[in-house]
N, C-alpha and C. Protein backbone atom coordinates (compact mmCIF):
# COMPACT_ATOMS: atom_id res chain seq x y z
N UNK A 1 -75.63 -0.17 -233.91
CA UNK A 1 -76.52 0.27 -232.85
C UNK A 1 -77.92 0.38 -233.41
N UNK A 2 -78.93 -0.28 -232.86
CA UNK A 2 -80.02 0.24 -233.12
C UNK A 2 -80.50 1.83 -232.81
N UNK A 3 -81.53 2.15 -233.80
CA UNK A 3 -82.07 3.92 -233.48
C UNK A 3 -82.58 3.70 -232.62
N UNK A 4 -82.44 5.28 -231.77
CA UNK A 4 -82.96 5.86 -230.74
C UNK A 4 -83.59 7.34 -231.28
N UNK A 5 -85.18 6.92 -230.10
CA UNK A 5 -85.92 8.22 -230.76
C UNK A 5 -85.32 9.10 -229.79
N UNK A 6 -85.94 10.74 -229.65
CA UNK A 6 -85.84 11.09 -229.05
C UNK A 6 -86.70 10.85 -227.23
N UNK A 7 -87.73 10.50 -227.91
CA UNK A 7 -88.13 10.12 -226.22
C UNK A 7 -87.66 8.69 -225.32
N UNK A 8 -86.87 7.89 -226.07
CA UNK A 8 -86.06 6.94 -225.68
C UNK A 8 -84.90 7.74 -225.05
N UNK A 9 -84.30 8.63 -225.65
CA UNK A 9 -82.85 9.16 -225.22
C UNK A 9 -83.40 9.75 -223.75
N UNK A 10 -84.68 10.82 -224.14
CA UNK A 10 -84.85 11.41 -222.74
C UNK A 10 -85.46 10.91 -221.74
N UNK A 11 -85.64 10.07 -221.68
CA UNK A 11 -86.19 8.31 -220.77
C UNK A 11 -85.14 7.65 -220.12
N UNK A 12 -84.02 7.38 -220.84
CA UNK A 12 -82.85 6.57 -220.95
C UNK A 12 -81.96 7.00 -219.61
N UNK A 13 -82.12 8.12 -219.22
CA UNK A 13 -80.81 9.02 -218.13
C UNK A 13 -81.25 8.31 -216.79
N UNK A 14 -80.13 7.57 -216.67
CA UNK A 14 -80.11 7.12 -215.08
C UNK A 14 -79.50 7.85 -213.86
N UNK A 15 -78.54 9.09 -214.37
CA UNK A 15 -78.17 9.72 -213.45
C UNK A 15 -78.33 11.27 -213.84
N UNK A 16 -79.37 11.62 -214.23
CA UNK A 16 -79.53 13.24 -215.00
C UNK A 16 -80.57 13.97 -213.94
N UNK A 17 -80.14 14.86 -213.48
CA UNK A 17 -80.82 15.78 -212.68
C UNK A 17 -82.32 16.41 -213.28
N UNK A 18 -83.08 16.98 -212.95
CA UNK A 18 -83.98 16.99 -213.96
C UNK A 18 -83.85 18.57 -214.79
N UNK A 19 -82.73 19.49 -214.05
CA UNK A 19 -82.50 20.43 -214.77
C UNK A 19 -81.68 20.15 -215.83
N UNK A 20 -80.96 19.02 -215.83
CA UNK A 20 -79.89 18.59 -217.34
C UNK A 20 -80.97 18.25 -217.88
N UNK A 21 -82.11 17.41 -217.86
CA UNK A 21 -83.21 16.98 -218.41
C UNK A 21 -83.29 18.34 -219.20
N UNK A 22 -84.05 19.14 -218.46
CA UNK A 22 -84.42 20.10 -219.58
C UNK A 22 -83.77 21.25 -220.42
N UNK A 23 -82.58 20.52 -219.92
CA UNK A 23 -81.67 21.54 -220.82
C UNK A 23 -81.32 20.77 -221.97
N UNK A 24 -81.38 19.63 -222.00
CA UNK A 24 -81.03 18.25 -222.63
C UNK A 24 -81.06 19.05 -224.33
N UNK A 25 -80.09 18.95 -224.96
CA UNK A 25 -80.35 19.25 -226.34
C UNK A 25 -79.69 17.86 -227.39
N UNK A 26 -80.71 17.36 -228.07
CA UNK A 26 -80.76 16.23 -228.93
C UNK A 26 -79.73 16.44 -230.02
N UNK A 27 -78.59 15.45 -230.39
CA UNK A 27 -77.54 15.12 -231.80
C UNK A 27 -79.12 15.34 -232.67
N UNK A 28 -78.26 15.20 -233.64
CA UNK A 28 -79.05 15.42 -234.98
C UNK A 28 -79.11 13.81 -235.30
N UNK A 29 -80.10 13.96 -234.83
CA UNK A 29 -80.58 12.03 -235.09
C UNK A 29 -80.64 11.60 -236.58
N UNK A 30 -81.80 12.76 -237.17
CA UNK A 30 -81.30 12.28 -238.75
C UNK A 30 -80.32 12.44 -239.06
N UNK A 31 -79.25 12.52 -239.19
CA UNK A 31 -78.13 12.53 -239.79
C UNK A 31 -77.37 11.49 -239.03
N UNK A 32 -77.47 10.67 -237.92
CA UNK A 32 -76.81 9.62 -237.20
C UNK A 32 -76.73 8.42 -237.84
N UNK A 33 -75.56 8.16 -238.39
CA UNK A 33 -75.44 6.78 -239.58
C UNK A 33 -75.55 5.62 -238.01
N UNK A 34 -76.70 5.01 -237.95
CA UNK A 34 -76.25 3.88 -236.94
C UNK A 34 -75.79 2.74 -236.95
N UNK A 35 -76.00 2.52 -238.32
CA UNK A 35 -74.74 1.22 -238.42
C UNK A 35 -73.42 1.17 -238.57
N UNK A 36 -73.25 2.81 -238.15
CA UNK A 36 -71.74 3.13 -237.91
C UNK A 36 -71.56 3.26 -236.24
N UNK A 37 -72.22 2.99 -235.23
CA UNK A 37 -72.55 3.38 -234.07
C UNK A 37 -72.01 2.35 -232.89
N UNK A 38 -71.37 2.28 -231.96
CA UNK A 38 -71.85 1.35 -230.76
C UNK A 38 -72.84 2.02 -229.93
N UNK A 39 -72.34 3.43 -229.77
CA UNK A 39 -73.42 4.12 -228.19
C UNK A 39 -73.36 5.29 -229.29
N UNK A 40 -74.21 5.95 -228.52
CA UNK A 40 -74.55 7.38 -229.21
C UNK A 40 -73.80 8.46 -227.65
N UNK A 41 -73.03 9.22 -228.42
CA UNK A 41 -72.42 10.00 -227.46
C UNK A 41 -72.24 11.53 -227.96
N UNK A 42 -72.32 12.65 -227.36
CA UNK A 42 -72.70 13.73 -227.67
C UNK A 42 -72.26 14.92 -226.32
N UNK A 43 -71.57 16.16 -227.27
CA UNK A 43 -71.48 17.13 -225.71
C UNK A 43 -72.44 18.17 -225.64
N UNK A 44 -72.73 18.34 -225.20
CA UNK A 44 -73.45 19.84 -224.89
C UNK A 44 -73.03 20.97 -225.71
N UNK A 45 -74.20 21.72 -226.31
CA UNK A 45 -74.05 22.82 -227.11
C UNK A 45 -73.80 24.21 -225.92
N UNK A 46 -74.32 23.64 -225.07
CA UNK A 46 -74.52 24.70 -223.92
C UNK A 46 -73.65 24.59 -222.73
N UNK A 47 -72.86 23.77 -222.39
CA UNK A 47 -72.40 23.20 -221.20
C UNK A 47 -70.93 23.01 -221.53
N UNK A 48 -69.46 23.57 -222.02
CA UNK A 48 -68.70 22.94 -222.52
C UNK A 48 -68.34 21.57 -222.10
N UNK A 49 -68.82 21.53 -220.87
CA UNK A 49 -67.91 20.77 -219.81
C UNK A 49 -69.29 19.38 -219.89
N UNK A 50 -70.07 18.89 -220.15
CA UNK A 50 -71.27 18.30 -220.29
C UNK A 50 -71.55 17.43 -221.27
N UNK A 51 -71.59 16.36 -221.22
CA UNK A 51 -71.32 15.36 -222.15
C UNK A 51 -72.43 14.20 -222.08
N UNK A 52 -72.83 13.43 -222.88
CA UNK A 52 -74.19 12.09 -222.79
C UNK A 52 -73.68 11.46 -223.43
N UNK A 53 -74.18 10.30 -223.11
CA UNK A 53 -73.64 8.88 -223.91
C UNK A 53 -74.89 7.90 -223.49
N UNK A 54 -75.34 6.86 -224.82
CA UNK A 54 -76.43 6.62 -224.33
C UNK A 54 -76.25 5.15 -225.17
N UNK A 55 -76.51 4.10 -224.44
CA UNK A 55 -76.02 2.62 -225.24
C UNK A 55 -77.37 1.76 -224.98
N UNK A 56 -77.31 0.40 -225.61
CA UNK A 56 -78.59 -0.30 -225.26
C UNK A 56 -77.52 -1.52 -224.83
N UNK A 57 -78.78 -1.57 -223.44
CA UNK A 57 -78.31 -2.80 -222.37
C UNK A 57 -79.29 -3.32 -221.79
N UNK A 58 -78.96 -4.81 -222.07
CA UNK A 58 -80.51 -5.97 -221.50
C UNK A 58 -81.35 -5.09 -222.93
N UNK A 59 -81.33 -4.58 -223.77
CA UNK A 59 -82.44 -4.72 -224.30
C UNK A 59 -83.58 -3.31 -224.31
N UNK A 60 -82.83 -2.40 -223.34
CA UNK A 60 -82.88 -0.65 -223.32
C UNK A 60 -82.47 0.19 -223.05
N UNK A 61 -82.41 1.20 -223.93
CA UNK A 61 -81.45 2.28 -224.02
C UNK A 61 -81.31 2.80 -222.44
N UNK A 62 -80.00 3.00 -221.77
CA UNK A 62 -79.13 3.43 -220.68
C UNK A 62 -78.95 4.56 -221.12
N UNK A 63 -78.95 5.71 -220.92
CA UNK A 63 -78.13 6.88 -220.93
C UNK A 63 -77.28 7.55 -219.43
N UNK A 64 -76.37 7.88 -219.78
CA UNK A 64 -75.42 8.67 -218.33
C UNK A 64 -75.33 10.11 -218.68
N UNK A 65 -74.81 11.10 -217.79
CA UNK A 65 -74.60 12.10 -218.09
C UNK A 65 -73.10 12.29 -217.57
N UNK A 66 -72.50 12.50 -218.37
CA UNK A 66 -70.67 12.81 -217.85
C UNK A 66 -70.19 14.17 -218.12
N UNK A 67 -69.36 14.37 -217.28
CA UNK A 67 -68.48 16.10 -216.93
C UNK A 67 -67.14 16.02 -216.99
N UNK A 68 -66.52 16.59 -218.16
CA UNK A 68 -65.00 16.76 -218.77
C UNK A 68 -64.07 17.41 -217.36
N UNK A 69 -62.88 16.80 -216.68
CA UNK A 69 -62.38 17.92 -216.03
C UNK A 69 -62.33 18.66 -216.12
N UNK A 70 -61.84 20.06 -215.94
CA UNK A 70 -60.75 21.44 -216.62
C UNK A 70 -59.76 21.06 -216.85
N UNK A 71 -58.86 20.03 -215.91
CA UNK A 71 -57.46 19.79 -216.18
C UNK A 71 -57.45 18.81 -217.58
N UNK A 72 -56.69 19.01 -218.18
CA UNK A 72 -56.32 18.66 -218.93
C UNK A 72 -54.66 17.59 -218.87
N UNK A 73 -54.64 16.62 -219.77
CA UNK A 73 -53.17 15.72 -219.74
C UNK A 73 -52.33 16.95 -220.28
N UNK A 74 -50.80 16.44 -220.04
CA UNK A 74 -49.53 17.19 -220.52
C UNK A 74 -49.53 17.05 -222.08
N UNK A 75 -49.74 18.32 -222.92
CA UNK A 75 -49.64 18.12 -224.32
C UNK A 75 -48.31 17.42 -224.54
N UNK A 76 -48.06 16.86 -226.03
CA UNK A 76 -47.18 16.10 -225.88
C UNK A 76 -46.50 14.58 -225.50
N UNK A 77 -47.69 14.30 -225.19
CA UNK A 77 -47.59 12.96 -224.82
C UNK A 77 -48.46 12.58 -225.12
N UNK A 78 -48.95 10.60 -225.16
CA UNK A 78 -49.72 9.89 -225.74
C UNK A 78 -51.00 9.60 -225.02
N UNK A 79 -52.01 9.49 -224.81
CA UNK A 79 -53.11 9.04 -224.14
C UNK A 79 -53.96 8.18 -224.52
N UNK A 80 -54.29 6.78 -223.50
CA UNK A 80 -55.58 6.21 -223.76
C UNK A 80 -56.60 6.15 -223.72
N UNK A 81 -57.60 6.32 -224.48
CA UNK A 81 -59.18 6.15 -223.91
C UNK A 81 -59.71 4.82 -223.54
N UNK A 82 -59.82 4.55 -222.15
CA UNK A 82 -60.53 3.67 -221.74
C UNK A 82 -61.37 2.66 -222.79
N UNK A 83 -62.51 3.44 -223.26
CA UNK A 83 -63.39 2.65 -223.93
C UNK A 83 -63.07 2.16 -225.21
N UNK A 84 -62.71 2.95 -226.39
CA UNK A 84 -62.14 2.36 -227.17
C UNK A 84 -60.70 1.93 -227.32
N UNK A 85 -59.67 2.14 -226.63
CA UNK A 85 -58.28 2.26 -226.48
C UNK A 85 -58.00 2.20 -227.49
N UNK A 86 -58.09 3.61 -228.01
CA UNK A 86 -57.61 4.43 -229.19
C UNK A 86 -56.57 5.30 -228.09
N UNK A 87 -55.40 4.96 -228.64
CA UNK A 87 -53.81 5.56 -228.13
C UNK A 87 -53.99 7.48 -229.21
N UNK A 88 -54.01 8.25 -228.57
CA UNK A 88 -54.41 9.52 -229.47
C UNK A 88 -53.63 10.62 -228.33
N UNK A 89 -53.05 11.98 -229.13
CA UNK A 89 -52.86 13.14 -228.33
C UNK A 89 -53.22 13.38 -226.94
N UNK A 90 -52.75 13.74 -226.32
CA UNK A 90 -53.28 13.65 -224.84
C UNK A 90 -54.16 14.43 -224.70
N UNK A 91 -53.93 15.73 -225.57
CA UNK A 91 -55.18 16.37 -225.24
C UNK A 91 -56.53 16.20 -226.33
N UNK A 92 -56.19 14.83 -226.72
CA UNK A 92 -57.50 14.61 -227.16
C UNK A 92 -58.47 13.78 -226.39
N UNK A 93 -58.00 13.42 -225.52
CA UNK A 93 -58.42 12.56 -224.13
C UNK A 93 -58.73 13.23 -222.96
N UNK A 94 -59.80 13.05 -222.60
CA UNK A 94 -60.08 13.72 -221.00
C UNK A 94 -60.92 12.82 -219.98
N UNK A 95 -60.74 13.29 -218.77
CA UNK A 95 -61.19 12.61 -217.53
C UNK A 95 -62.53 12.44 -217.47
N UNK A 96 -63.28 12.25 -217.52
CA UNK A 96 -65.05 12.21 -217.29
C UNK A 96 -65.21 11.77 -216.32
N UNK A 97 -66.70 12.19 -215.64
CA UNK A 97 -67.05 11.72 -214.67
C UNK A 97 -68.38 11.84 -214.51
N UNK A 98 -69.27 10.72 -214.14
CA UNK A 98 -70.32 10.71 -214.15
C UNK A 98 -70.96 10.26 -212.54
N UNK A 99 -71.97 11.17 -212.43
CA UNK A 99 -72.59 10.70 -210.75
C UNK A 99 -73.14 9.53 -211.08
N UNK A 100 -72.93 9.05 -209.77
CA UNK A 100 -73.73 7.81 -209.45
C UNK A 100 -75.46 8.11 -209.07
N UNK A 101 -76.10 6.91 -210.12
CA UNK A 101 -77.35 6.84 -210.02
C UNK A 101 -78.17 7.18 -208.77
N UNK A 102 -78.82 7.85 -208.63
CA UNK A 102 -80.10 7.44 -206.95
C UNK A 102 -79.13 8.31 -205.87
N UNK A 103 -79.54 7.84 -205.00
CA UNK A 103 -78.94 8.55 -203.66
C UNK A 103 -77.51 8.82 -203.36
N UNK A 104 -76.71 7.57 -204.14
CA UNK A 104 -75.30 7.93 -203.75
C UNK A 104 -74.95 9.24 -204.40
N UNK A 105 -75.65 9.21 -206.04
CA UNK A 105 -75.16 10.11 -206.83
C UNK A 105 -75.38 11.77 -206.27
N UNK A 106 -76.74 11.79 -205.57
CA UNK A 106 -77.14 13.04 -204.98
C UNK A 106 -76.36 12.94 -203.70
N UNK A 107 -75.48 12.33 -203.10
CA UNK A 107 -74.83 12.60 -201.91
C UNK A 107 -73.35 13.12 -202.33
N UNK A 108 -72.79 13.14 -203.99
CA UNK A 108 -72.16 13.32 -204.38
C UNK A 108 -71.13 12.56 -204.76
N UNK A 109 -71.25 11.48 -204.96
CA UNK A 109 -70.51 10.12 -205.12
C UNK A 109 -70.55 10.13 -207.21
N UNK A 110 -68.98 9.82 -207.22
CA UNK A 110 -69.42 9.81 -209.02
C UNK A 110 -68.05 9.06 -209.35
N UNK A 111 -68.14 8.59 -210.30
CA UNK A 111 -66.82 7.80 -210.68
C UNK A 111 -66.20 8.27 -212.26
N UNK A 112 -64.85 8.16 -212.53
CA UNK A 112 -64.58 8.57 -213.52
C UNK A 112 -63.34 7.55 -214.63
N UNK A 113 -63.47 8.25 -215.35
CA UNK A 113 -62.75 7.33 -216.63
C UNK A 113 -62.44 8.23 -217.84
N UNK A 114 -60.74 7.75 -218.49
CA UNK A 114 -60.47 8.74 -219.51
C UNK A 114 -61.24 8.40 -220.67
N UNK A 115 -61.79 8.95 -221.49
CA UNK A 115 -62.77 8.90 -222.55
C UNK A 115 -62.30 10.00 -223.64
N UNK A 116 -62.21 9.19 -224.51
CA UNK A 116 -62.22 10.80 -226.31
C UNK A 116 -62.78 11.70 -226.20
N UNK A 117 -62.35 13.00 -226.04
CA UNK A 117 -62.92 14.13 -225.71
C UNK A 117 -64.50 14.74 -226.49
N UNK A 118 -64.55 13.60 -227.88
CA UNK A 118 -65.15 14.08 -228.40
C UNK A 118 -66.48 13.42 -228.27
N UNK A 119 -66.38 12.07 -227.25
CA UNK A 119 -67.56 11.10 -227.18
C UNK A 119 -67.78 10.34 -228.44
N UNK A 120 -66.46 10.32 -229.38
CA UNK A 120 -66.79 9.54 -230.91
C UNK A 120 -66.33 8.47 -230.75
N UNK A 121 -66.16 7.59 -229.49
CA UNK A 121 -65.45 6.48 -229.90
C UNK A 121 -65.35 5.58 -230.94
N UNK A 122 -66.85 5.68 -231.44
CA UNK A 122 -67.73 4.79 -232.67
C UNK A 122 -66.44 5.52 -233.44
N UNK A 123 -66.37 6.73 -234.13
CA UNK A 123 -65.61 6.85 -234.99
C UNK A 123 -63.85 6.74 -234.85
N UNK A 124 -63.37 6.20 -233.84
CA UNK A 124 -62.19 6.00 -233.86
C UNK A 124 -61.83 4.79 -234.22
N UNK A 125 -62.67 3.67 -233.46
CA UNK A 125 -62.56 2.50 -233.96
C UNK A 125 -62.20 2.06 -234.78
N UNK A 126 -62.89 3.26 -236.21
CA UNK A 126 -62.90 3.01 -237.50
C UNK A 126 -61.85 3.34 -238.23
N UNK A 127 -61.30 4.32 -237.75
CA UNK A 127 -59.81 5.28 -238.32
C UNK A 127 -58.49 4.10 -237.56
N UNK A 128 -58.64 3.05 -238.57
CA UNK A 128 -57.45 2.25 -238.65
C UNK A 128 -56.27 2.22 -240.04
N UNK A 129 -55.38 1.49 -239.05
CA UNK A 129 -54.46 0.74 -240.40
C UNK A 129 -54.71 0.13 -241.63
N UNK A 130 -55.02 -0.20 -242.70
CA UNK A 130 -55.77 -1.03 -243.84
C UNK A 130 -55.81 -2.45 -243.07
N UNK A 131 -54.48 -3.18 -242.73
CA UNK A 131 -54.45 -4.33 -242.11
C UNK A 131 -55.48 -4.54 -241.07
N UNK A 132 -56.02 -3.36 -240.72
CA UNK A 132 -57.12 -3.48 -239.00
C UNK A 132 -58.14 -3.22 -239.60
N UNK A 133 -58.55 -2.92 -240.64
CA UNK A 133 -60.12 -2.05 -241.54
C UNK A 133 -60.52 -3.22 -241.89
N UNK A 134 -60.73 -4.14 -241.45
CA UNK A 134 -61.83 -5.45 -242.03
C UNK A 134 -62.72 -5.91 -241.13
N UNK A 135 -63.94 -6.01 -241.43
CA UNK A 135 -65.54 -5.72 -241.00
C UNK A 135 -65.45 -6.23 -239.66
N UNK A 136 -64.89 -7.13 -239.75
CA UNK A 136 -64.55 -8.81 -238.41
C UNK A 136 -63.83 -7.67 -237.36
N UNK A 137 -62.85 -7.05 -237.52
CA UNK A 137 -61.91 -6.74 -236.74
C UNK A 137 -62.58 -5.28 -236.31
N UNK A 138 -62.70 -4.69 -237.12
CA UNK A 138 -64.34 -2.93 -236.46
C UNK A 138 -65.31 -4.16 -235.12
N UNK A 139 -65.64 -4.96 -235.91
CA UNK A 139 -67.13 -5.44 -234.80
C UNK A 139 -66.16 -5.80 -233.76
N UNK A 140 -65.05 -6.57 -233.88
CA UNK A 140 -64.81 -6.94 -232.68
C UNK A 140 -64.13 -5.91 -231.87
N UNK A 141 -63.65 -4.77 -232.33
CA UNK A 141 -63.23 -3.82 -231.67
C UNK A 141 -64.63 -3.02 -230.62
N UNK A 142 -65.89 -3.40 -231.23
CA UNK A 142 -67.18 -2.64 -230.91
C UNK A 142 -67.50 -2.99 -230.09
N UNK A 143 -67.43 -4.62 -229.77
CA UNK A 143 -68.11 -5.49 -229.13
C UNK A 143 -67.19 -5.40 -227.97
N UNK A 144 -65.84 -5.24 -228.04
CA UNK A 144 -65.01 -4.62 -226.49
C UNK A 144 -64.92 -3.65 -226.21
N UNK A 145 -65.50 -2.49 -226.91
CA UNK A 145 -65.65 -0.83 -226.35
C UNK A 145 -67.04 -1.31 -225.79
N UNK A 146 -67.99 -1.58 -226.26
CA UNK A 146 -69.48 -2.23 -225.59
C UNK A 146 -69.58 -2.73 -224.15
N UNK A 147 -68.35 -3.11 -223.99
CA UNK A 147 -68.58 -4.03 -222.92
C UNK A 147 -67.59 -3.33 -221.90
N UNK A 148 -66.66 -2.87 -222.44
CA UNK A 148 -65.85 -1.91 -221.00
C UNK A 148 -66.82 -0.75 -221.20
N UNK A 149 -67.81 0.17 -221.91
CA UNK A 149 -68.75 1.09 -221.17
C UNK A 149 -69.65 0.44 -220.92
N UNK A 150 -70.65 -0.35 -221.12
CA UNK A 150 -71.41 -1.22 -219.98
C UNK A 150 -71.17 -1.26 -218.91
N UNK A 151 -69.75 -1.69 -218.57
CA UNK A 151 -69.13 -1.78 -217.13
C UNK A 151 -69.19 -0.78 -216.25
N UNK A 152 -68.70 0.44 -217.45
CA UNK A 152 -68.68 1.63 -216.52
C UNK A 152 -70.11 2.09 -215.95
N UNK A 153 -71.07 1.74 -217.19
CA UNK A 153 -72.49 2.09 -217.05
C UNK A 153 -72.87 1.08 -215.76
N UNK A 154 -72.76 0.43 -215.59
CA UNK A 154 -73.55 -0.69 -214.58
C UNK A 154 -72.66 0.04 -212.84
N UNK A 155 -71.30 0.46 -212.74
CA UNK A 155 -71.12 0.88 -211.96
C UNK A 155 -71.62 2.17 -211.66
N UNK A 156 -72.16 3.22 -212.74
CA UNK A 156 -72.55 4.53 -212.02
C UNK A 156 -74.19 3.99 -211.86
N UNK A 157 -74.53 3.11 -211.97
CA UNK A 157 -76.20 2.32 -211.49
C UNK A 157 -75.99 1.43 -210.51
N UNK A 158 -75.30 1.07 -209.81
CA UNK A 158 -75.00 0.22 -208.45
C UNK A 158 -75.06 1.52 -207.57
């Protein structure tokens, strides 16, 4: 992933109210290895339930703002995350949901998808088998988490 400053990130929100705006609290950018990165994703220090994720598309940074259910999956069982389909604890997986951009989103219209609770997909990718840990097989795992959240991103902007 290429860096993102901070006034890119707070630029970037296509569906952020302007009170999440200013509540908006920034990852620790210096410390963000980005060539370990697809999207930069992050929860709220303040919000448990409040989550950002912020990727570059066409060429500029997109950011969304997404909201964890309460409910939670049945512990005990296996769960997928959508974006990276990393198979993990169920309750390491949760529902998100992000409003839709512009008017639909303020009429209350929002769509959702199971996602890593922790917004690390970048780092799951990486927590493979030795046989799956070779450079070729991370990128290409990146380059299809990239492109199923794009998707999702381009639908909460329609």
């Amino acid at each position: 992933m290429r860096p993102l400053t901070e006034e890119q990130i707070r630029s970037s929100f296509v569906n952020a109210t302007e009170q999440q705006l200013e509540q908006l609290t920034m990852p620790g950018l210096h410390e963000t290895i980005w060539e370990e990165r697809e999207y930069l994703g992050w929860r709220s220090p303040h919000s448990a339930r409040l989550g950002y994720i912020v990727q570059w598309l066409g060429g500029e940074p997109v950011g969304i703002v997404v909201r964890s259910s309460t409910a939670t999956l049945r512990p005990g069982i296996a769960a997928m995350c959508t974006l990276c389909h990393s198979t993990q604890p169920a309750t390491q997986v949760r529902l998100f949901t992000a409003p839709r951009a512009g008017e639909k989103g303020r009429a209350g219209d929002s769509l959702g998808t199971y996602i890593c609770e922790s917004l690390s997909c970048s780092h799951s990718i990486r927590i493979v088998p030795p046989y799956m840990a070779s450079a070729s097989r991370i990128q290409e795992r990146g380059e299809a988490m990239l492109q199923r959240l794009g998707a999702f991103t381009r639908r909460v902007m329609a």
